[in-house]
C-alpha atoms as a PDB file:
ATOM      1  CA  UNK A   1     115.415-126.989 -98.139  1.00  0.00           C
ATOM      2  CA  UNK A   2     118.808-125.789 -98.206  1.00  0.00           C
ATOM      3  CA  UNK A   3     119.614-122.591 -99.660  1.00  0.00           C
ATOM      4  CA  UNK A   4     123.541-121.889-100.171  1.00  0.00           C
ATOM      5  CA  UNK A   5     125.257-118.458-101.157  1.00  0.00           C
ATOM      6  CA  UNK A   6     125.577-118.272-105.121  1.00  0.00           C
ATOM      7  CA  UNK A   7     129.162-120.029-106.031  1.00  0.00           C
ATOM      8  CA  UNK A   8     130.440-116.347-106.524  1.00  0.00           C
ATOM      9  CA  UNK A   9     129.753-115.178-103.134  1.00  0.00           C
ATOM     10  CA  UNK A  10     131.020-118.267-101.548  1.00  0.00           C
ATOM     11  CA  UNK A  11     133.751-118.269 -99.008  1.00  0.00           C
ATOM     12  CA  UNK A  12     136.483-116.297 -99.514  1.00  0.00           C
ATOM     13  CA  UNK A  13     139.028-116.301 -96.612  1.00  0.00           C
ATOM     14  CA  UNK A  14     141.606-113.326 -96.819  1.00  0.00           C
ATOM     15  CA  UNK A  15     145.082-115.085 -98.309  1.00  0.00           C
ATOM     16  CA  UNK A  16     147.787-115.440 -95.608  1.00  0.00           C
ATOM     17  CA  UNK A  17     149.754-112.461 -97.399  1.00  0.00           C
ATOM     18  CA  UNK A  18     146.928-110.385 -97.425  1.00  0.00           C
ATOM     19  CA  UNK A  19     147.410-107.113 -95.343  1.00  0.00           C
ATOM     20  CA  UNK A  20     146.289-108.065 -91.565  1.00  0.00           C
ATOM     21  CA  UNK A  21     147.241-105.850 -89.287  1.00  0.00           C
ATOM     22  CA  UNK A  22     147.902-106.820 -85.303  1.00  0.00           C
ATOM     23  CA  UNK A  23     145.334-106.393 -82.898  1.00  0.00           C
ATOM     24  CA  UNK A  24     146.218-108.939 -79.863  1.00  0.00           C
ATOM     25  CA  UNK A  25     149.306-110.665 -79.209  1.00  0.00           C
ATOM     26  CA  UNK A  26     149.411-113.197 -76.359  1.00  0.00           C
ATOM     27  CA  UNK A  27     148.879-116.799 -75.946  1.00  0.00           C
ATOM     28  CA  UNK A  28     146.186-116.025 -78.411  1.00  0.00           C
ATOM     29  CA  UNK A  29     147.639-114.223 -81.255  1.00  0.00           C
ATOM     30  CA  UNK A  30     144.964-111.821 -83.523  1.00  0.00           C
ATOM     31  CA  UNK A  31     145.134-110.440 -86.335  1.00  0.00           C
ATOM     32  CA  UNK A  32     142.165-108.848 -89.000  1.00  0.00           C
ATOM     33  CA  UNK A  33     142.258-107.658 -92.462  1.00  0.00           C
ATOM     34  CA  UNK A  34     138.840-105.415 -94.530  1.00  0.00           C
ATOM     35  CA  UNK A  35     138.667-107.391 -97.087  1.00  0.00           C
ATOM     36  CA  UNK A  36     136.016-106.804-100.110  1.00  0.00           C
ATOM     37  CA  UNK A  37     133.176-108.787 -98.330  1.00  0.00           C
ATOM     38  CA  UNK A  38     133.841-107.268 -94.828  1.00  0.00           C
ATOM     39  CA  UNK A  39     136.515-107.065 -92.080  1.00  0.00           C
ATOM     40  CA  UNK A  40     137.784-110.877 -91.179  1.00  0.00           C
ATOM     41  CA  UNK A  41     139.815-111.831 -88.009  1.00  0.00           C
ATOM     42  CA  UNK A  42     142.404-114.685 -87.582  1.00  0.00           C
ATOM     43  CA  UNK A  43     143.005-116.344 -83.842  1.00  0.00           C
ATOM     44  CA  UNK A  44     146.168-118.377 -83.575  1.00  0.00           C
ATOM     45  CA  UNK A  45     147.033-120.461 -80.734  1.00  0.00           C
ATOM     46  CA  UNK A  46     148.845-124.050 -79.867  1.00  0.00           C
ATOM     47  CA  UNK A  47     146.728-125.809 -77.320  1.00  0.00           C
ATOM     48  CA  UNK A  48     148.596-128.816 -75.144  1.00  0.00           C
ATOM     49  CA  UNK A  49     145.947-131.595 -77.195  1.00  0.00           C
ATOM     50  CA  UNK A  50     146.858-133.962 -80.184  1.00  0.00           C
ATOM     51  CA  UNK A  51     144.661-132.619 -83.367  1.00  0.00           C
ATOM     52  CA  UNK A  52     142.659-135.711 -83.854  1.00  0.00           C
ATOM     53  CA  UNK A  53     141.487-134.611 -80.006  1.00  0.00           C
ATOM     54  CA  UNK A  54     140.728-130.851 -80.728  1.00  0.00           C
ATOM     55  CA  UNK A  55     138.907-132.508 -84.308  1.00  0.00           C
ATOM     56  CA  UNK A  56     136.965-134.565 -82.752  1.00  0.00           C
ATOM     57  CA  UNK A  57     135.966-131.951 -80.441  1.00  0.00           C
ATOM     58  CA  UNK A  58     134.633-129.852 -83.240  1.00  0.00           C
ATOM     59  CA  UNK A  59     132.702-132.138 -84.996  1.00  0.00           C
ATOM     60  CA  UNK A  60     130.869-132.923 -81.928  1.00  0.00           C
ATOM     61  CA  UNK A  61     128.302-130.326 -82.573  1.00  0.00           C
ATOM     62  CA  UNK A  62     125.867-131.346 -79.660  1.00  0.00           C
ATOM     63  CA  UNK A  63     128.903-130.144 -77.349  1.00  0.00           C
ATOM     64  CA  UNK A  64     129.144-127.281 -78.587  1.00  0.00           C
ATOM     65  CA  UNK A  65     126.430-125.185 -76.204  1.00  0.00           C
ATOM     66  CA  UNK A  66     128.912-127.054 -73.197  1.00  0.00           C
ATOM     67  CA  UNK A  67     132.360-125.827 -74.451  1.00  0.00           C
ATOM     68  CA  UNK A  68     131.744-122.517 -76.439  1.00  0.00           C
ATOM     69  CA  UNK A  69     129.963-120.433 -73.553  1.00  0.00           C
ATOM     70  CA  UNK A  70     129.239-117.408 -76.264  1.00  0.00           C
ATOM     71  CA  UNK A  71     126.635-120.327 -77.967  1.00  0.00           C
ATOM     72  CA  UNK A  72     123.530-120.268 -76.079  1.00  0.00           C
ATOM     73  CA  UNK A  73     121.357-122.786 -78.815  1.00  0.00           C
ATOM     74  CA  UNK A  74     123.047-125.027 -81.258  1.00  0.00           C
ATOM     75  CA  UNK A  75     119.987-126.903 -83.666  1.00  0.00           C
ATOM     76  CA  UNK A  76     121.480-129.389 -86.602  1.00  0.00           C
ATOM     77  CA  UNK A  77     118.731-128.686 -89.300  1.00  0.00           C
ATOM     78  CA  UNK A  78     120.214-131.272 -91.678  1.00  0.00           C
ATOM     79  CA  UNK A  79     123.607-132.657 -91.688  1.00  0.00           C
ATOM     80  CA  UNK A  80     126.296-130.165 -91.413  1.00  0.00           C
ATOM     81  CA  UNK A  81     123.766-127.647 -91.512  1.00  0.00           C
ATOM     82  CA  UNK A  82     123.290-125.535 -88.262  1.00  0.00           C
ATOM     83  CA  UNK A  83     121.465-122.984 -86.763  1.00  0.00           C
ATOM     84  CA  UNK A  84     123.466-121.130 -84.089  1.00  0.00           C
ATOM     85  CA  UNK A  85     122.623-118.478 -81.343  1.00  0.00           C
ATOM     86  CA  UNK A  86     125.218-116.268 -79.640  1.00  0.00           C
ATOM     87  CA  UNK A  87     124.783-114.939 -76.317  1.00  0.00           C
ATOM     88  CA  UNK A  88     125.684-111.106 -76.735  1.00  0.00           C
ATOM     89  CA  UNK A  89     126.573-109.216 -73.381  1.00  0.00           C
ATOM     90  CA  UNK A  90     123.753-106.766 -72.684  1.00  0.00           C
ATOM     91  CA  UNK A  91     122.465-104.013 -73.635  1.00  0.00           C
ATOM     92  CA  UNK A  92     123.719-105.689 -76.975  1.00  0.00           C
ATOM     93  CA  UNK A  93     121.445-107.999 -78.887  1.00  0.00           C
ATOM     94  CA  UNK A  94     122.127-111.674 -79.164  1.00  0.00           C
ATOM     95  CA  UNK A  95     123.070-112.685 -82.797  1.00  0.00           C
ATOM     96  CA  UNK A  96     122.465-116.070 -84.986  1.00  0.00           C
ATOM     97  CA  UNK A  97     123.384-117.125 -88.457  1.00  0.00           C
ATOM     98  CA  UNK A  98     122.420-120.169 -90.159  1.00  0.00           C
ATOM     99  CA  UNK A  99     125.649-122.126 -92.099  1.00  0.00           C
ATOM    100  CA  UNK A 100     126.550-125.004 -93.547  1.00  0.00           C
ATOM    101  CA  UNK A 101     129.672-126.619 -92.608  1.00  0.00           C
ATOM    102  CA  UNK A 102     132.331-129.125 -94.030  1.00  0.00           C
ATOM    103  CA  UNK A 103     135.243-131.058 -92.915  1.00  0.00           C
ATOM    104  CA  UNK A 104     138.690-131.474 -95.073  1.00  0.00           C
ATOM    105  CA  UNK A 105     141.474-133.805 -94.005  1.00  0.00           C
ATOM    106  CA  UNK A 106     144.405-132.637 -95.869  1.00  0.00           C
ATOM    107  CA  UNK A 107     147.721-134.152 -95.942  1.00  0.00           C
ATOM    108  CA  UNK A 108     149.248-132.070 -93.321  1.00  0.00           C
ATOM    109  CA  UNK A 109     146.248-130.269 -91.512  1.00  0.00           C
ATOM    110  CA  UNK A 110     142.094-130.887 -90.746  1.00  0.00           C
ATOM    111  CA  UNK A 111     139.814-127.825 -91.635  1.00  0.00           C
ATOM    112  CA  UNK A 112     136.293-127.244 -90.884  1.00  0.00           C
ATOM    113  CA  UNK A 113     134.713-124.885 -92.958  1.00  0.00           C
ATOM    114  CA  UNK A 114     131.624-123.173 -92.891  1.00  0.00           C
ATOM    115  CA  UNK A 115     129.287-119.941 -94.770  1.00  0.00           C
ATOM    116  CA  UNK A 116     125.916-118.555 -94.483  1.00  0.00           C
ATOM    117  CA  UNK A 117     123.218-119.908 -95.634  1.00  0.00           C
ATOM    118  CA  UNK A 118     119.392-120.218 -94.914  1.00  0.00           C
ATOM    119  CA  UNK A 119     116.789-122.753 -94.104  1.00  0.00           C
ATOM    120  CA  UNK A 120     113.147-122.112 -93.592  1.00  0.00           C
ATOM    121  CA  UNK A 121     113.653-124.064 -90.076  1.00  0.00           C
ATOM    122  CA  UNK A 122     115.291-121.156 -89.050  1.00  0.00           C
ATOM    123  CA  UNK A 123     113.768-117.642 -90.057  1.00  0.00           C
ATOM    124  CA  UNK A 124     115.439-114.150 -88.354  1.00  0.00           C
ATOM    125  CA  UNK A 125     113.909-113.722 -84.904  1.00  0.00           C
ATOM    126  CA  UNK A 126     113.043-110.418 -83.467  1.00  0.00           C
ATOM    127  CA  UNK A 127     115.203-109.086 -80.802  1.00  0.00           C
ATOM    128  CA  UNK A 128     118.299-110.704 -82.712  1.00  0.00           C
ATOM    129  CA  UNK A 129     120.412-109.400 -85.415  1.00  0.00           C
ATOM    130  CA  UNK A 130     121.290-112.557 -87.876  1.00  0.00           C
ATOM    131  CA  UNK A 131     124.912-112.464 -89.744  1.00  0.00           C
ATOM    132  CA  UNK A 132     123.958-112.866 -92.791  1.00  0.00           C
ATOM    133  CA  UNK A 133     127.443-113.071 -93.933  1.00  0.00           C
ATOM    134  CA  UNK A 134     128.885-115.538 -91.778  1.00  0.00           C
ATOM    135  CA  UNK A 135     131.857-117.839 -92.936  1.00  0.00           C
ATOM    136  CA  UNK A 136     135.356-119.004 -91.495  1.00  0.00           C
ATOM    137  CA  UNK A 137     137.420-121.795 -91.089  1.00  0.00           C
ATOM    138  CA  UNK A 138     138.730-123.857 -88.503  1.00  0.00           C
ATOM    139  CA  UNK A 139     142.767-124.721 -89.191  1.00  0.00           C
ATOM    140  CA  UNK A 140     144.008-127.429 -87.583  1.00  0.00           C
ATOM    141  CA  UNK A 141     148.050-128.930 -87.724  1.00  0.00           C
ATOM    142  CA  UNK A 142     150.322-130.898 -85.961  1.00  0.00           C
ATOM    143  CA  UNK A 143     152.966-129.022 -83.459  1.00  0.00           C
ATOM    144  CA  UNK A 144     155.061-131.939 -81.816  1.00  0.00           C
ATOM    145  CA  UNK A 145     152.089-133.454 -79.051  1.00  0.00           C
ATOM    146  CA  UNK A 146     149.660-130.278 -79.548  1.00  0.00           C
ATOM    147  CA  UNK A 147     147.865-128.734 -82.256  1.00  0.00           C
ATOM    148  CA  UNK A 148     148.287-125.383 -83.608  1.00  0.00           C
ATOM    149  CA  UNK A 149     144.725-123.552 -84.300  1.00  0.00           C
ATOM    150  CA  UNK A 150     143.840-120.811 -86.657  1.00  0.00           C
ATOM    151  CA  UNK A 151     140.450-120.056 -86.223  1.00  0.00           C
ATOM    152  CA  UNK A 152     139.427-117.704 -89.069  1.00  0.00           C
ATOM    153  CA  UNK A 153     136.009-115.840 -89.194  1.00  0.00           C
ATOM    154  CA  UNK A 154     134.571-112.889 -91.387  1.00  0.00           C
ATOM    155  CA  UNK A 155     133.961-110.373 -88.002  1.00  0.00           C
ATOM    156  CA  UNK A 156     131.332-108.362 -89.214  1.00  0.00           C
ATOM    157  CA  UNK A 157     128.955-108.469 -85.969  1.00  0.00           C
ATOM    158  CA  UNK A 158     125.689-107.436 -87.650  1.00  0.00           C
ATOM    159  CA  UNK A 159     125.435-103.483 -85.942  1.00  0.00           C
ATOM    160  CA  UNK A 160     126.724-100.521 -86.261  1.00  0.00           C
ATOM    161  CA  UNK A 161     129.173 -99.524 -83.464  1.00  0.00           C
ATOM    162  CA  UNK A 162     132.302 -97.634 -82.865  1.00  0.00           C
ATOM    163  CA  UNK A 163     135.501 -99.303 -84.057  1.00  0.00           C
ATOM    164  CA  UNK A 164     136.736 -99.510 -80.569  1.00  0.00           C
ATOM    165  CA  UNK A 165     133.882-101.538 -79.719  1.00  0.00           C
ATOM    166  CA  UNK A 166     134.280-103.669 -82.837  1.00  0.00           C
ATOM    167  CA  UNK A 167     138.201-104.244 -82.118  1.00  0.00           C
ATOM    168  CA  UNK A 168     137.048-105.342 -78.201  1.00  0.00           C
ATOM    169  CA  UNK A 169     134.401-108.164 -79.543  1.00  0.00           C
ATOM    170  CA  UNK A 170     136.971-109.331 -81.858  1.00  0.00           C
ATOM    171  CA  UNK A 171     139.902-109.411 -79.410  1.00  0.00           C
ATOM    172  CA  UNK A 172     137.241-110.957 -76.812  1.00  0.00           C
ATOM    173  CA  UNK A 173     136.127-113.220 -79.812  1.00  0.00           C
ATOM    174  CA  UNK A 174     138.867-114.962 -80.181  1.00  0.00           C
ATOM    175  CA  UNK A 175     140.501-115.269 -76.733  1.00  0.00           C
ATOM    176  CA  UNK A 176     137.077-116.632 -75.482  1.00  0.00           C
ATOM    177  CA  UNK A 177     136.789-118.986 -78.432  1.00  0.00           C
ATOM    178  CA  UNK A 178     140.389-120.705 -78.422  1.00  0.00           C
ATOM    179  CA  UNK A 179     139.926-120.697 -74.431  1.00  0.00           C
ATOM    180  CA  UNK A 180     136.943-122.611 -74.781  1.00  0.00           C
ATOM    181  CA  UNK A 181     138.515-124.912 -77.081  1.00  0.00           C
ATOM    182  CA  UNK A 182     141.110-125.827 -74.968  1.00  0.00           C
ATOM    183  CA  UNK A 183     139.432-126.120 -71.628  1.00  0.00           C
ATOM    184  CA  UNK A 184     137.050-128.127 -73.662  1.00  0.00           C
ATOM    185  CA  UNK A 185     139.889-130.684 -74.974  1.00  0.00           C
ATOM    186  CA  UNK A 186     140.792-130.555 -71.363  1.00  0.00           C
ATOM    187  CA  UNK A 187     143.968-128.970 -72.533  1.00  0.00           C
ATOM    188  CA  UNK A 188     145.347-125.306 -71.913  1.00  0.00           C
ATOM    189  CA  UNK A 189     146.812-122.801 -74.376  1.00  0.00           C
ATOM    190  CA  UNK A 190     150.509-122.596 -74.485  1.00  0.00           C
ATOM    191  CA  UNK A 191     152.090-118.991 -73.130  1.00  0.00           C
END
C-alpha cells in the first residue's frame, strides 16, 4: 500500500525568483535556497546528449545503481514507486528514502518529479538515516543538439552537521550527480 504526503505537504520546489544564493559555479552551476520545508539545492548543467537521450536515461530505473555511483540499491515497489539507498562516505551513515515519482512532457521541456512517501516493503533500517522529506525534480530542455539539466532536490541530508559539511555534500551532490548523468548518456558536460 502506498502511502503519499497529505496534498498540503506535497512538493513544493522553491520558485525560480526565490532567494538562492551561489554556492558552486563551474560546468555544474549550484545554487540553494532555506525554504519553509528545509534548505533545497538546484544543479544546472548542458550535457553534449539530445533530451529524449538523457529522458530515456532517467526513466530507466534498473540503470540507475550503473550510472549514479552514490545509489548502492534501487528496488521498484510498484510502478513509479522506489525505494532507494545512498552510499554515504564513511564514518557517515548511508541514507534511503522511499518516493514516488512522475514524468511530465511539457511543451518545451520533460520533468521527472518525485516526494517522499512510504511503503511497508520498505521500513527504516538500522544503521541508516531515511529522508523523510525527500522531493525534487528533474528539468529537462532543448539547447541546440544537448540538453540543459536542472536537477532540483530538497538537501536536507537527515543529520546534524556543521554547515560547512552540509555546503560540501551539496556541492559534491550535484557535481557527482550531473557527472553521472552525462557519462551515463555517454555524453560530457559542457565547460
Amino acid at each position: 500500500m502506498l502511502l503519499l504526503l497529505p496534498a498540503a505537504l506535497a512538493l513544493a520546489v522553491p520558485p525560480p525568483d526565490a532567494a538562492w544564493a551561489p554556492l558552486h559555479d563551474g560546468p555544474v552551476t549550484i545554487v540553494c535556497v532555506t525554504a519553509a520545508d528545509g534548505p533545497w539545492c538546484r544543479a544546472s548543467a548542458t550535457v553534449t546528449a539530445p533530451p529524449a537521450t538523457i529522458a530515456e536515461l532517467l526513466a530507466s530505473y534498473d540503470r540507475h545503481t550503473e550510472v549514479f555511483h552514490s545509489v548502492s540499491e534501487l528496488v521498484e515497489l510498484a510502478p513509479g514507486l522506489l525505494h532507494i539507498v545512498l552510499d554515504y562516505p564513511s564514518p557517515l551513515a548511508d541514507r534511503d528514502y522511499v518516493a514516488s515519482f512522475t514524468r511530465v512532457d511539457e511543451a518545451d521541456r520533460t520533468v521527472f518529479r518525485w516526494q517522499a512517501a512510504t511503503h511497508p516493503s520498505a521500513p527504516p533500517v538500522d544503521g541508516r538515516v531515511r529522508l523523510e522529506h525527500t522531493a525534487g525534480e528533474w528539468r529537462l530542455s532543448p539547447a541546440g543538439a544537448h540538453t540543459q539539466v536542472e536537477y532540483v532536490w530538497q538537501a536536507d541530508i537527515g543529520a546534524s552537521m556543521p554547515a560547512w559539511i552540509q555546503a560540501r555534500a551539496r556541492k559534491m551532490t550535484g557535481e557527482m550527480v550531473l557527472g553521472d548523468l552525462a557519462k551515463g548518456a555517454g555524453a560530457s558536460l559542457l565547460p
